[in-house]
N, C-alpha and C. Protein backbone atom coordinates (compact mmCIF):
# COMPACT_ATOMS: atom_id res chain seq x y z
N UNK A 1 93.90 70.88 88.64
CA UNK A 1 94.18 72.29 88.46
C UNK A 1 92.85 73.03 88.35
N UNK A 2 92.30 74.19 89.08
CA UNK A 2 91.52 75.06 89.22
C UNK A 2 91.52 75.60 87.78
N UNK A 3 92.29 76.36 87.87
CA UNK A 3 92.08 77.37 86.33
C UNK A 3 93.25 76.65 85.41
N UNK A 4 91.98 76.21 84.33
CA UNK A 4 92.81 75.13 83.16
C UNK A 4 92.41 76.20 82.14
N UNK A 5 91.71 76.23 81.57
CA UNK A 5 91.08 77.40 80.36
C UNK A 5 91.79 78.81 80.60
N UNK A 6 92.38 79.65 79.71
CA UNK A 6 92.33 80.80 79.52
C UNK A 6 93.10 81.64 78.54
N UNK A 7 93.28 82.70 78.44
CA UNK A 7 93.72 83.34 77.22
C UNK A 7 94.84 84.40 77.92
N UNK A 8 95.91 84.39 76.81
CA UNK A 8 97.19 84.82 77.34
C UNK A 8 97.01 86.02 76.92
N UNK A 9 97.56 87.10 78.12
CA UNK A 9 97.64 88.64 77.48
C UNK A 9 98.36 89.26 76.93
N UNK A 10 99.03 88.77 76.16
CA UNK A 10 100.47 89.47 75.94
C UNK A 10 101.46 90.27 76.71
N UNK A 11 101.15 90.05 78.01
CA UNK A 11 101.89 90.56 78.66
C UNK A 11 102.78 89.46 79.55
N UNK A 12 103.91 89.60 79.98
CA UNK A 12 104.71 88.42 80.60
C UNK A 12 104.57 88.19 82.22
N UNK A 13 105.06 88.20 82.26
CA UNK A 13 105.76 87.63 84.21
C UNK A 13 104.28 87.40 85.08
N UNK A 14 104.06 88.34 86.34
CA UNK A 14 102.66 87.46 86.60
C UNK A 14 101.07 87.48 85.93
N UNK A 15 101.42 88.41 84.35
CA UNK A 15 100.33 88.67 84.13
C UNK A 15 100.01 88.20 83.10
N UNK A 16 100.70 87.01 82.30
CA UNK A 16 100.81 86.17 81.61
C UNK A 16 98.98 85.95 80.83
N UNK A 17 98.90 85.40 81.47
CA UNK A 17 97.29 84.84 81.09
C UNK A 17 96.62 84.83 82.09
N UNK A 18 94.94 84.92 81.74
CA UNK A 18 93.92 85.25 82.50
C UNK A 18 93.07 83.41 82.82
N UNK A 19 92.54 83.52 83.53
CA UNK A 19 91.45 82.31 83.30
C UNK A 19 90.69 82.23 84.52
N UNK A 20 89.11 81.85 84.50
CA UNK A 20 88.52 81.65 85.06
C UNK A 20 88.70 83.06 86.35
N UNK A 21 88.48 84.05 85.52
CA UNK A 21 88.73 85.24 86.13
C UNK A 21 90.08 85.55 87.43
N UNK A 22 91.11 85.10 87.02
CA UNK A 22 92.16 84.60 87.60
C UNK A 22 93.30 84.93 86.85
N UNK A 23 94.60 85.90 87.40
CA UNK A 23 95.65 86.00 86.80
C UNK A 23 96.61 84.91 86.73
N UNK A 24 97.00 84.02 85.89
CA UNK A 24 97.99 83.12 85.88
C UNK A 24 99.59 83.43 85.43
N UNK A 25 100.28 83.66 86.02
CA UNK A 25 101.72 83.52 85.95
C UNK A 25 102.55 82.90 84.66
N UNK A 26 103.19 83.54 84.08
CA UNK A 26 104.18 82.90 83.09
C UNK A 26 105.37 81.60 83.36
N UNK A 27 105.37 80.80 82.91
CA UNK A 27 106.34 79.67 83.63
C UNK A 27 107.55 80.24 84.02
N UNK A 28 108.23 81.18 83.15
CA UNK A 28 109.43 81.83 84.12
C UNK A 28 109.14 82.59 85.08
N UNK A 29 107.94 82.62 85.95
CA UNK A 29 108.06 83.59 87.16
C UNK A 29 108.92 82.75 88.26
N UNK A 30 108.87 81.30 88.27
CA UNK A 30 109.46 80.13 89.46
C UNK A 30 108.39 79.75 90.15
N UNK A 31 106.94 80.27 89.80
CA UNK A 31 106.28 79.85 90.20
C UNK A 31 105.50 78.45 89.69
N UNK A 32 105.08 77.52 90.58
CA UNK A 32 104.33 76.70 89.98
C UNK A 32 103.55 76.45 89.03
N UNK A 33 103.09 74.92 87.92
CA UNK A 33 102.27 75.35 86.88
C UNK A 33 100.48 75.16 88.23
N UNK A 34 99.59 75.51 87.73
CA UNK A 34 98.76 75.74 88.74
C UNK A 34 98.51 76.85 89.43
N UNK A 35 99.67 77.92 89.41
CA UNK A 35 99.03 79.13 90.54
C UNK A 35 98.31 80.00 89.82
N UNK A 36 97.48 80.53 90.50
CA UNK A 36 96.51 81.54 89.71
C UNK A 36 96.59 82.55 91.47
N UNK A 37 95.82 84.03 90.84
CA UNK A 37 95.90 84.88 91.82
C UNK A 37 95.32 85.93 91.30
N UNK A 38 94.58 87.24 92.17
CA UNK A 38 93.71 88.06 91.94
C UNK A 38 94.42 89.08 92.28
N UNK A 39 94.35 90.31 92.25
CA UNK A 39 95.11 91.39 91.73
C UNK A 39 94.06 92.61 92.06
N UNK A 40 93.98 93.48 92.72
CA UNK A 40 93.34 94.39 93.59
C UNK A 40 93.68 95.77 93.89
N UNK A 41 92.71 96.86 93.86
CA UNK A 41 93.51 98.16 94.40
C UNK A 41 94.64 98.13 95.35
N UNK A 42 95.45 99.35 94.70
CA UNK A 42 96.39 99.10 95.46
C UNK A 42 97.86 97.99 95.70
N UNK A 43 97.28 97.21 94.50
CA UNK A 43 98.17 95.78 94.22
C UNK A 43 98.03 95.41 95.37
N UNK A 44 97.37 95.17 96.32
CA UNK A 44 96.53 93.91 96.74
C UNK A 44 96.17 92.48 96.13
N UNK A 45 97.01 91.64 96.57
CA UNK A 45 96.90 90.63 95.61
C UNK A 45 96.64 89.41 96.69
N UNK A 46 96.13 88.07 96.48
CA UNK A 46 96.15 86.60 96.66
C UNK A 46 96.46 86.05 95.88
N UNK A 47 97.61 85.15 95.86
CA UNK A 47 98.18 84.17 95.18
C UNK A 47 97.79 82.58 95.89
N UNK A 48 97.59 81.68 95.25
CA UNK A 48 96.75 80.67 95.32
C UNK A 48 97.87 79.87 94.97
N UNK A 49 98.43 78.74 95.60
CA UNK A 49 99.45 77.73 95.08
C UNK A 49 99.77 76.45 94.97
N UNK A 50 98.87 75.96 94.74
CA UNK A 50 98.52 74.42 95.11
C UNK A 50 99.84 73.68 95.36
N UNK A 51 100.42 73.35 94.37
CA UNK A 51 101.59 73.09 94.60
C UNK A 51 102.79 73.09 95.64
N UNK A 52 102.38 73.72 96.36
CA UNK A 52 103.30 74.54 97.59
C UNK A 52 101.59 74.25 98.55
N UNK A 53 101.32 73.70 98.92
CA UNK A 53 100.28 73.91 99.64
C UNK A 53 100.42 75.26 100.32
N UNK A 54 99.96 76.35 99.32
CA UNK A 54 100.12 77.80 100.13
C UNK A 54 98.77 78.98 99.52
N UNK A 55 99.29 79.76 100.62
CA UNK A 55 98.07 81.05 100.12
C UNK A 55 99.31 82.30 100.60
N UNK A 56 99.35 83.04 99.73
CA UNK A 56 100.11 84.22 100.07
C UNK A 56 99.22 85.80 99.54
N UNK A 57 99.11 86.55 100.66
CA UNK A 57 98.47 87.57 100.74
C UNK A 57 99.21 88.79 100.89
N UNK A 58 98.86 89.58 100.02
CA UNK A 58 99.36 91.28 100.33
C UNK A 58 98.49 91.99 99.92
N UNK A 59 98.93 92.74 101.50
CA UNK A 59 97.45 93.73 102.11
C UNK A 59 98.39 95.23 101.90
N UNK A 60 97.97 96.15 101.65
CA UNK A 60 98.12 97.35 101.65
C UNK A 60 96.78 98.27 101.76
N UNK A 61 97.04 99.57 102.90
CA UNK A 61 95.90 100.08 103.20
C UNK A 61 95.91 101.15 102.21
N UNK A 62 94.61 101.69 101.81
CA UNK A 62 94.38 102.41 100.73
C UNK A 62 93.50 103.70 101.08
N UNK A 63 93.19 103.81 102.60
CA UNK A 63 93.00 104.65 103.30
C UNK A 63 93.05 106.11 102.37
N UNK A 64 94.55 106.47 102.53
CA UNK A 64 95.00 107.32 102.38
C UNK A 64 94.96 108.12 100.86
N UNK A 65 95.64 107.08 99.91
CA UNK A 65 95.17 106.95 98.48
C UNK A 65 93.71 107.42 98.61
N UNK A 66 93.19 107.12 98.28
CA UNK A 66 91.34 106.82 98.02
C UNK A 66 91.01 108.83 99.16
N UNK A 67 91.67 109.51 99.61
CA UNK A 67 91.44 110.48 100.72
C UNK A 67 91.60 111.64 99.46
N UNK A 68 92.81 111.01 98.97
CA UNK A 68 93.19 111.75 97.49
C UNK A 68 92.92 111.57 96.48
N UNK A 69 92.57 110.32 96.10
CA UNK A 69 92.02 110.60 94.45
C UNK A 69 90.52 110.46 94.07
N UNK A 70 89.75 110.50 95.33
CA UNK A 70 88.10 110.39 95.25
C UNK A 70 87.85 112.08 94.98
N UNK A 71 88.61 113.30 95.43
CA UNK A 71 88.47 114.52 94.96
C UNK A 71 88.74 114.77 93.91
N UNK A 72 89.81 113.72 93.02
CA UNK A 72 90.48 114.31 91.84
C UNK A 72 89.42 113.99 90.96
N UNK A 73 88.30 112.56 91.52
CA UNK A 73 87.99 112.52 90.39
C UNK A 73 86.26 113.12 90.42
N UNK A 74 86.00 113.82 91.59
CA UNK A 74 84.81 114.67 91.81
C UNK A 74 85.16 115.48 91.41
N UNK A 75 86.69 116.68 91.12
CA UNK A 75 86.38 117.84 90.18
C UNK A 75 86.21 117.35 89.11
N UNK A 76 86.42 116.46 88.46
CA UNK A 76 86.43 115.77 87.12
C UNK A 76 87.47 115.32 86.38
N UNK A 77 88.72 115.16 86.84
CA UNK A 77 89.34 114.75 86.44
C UNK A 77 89.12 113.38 85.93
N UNK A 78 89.72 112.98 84.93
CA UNK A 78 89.85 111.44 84.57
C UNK A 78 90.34 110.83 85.60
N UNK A 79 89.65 108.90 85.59
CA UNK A 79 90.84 108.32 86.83
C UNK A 79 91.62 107.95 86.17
N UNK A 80 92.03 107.73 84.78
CA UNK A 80 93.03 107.32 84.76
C UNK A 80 94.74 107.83 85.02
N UNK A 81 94.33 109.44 84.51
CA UNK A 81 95.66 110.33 84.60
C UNK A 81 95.33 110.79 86.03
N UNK A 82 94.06 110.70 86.83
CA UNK A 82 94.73 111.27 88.44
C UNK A 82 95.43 109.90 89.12
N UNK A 83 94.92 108.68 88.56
CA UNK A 83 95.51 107.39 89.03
C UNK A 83 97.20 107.56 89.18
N UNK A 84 97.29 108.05 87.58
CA UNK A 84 98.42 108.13 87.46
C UNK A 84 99.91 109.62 88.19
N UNK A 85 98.83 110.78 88.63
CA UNK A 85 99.62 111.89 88.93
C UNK A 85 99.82 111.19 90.57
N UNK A 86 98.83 110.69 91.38
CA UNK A 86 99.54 109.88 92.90
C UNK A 86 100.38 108.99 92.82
N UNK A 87 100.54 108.18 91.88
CA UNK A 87 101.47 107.26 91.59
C UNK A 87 102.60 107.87 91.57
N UNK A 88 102.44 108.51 90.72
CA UNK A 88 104.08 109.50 90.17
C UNK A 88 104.49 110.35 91.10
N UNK A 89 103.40 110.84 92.26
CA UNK A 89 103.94 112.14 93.00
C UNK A 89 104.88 111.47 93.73
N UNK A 90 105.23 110.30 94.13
CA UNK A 90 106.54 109.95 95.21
C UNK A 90 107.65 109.80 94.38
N UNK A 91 107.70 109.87 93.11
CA UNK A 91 109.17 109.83 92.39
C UNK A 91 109.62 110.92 92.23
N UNK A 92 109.10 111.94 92.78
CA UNK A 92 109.57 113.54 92.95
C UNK A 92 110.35 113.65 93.77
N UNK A 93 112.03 113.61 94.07
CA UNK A 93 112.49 113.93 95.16
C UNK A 93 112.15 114.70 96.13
N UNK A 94 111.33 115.83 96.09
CA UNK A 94 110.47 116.46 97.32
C UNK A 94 109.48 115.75 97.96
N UNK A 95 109.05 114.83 97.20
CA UNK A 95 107.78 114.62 97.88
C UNK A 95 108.09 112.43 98.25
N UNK A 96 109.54 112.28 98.31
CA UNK A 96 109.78 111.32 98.27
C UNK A 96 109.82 110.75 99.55
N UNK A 97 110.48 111.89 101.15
CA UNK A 97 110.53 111.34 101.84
C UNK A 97 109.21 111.73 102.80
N UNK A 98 107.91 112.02 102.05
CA UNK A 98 106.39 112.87 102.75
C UNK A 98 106.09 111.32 103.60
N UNK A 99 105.37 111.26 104.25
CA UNK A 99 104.42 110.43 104.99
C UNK A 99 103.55 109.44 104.31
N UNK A 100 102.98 110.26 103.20
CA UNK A 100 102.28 109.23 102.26
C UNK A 100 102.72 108.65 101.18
N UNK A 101 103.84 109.29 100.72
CA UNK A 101 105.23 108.13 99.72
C UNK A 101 105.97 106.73 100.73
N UNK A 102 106.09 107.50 102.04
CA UNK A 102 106.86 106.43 102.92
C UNK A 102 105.97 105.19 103.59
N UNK A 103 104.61 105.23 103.85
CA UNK A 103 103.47 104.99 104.74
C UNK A 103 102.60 104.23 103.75
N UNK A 104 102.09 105.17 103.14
CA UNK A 104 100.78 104.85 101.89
C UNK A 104 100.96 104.66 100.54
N UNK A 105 101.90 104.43 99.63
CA UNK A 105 101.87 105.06 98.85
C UNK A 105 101.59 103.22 98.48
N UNK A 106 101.42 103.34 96.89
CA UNK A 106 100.92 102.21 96.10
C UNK A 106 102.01 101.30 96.25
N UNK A 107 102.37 99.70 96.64
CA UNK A 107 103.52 99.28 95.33
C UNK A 107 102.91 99.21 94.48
N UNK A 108 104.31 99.30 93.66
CA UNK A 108 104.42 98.84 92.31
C UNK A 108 104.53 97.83 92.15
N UNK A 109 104.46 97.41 90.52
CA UNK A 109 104.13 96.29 89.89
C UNK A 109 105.21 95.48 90.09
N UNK A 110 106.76 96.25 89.75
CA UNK A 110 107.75 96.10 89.93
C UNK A 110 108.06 95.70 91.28
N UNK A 111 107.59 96.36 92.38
CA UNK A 111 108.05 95.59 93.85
C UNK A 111 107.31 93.91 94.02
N UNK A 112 106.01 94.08 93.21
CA UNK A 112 105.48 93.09 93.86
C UNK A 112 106.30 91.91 92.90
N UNK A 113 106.19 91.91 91.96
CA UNK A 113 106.54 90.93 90.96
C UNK A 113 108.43 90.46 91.66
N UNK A 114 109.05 91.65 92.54
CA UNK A 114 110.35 91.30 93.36
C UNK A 114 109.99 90.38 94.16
N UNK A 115 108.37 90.89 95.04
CA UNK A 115 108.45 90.13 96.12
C UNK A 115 108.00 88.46 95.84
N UNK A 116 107.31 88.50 94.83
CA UNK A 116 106.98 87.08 94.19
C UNK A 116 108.16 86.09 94.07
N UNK A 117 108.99 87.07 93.77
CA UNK A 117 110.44 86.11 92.70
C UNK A 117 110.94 86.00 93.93
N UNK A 118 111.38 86.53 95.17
CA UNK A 118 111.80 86.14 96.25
C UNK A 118 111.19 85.16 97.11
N UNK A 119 110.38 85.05 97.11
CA UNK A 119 109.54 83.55 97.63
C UNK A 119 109.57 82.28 97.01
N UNK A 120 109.59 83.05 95.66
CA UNK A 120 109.33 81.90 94.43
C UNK A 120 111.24 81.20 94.98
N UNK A 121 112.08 81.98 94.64
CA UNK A 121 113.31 81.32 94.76
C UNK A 121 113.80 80.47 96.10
N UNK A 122 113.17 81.57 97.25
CA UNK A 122 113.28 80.72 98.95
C UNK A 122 112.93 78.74 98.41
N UNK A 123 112.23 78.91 97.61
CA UNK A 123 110.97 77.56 97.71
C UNK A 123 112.24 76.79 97.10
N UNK A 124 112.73 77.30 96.36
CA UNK A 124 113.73 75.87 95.20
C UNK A 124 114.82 75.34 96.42
């Protein structure tokens, strides 16, 4: 096992514990003991799976994002609350079916952690 050492975050499902600069998975995700994975703008992630002799990648372009919040945060806004006003602008029913909610917009933590558990279950 790659990443044996690390410290749990109190947080559950894939964000369980950290190690060797590496997010490790909670045993109820269905994922293997062994996977570790990195976590990236945009939730851009690599998951690493020994177990499964696998590598699973998700790419999302950030193009678009980054067009918009590199101004928010040159007037001065904080990144954390402009991070957070692009995030939120596609749960606005107006601005739900725009180009960059449908095209660009971030997943969520919530989609990805779906798309995990759907692979994770294909495998059993």
């Amino acid at each position: 096992m790659i990443a044996q050492d690390f410290t749990q975050t109190g947080h559950g499902s894939l964000r369980w514990g950290h190690g060797y600069l590496w997010w490790l998975p909670s045993p109820g995700t269905g994922l293997p003991e062994g996977t570790f994975w990195a976590w990236g703008l945009g939730n851009q992630a690599l998951f690493v799976i020994p177990a499964w002799d696998s590598v699973i990648v998700h790419q999302s372009d950030t193009t678009e994002f980054l067009k918009r919040f590199l101004p928010l945060l040159a007037s001065g806004d904080p990144a954390e609350p402009a991070l957070e006003e692009l995030i939120l602008s596609c749960a606005g029913r107006e601005n739900r079916h725009s180009s960059y909610c449908i095209e660009h917009r971030f997943t969520t933590r919530r989609e990805l952690e779906t798309l995990i558990a759907l692979i994770a279950d294909a495998r059993i």
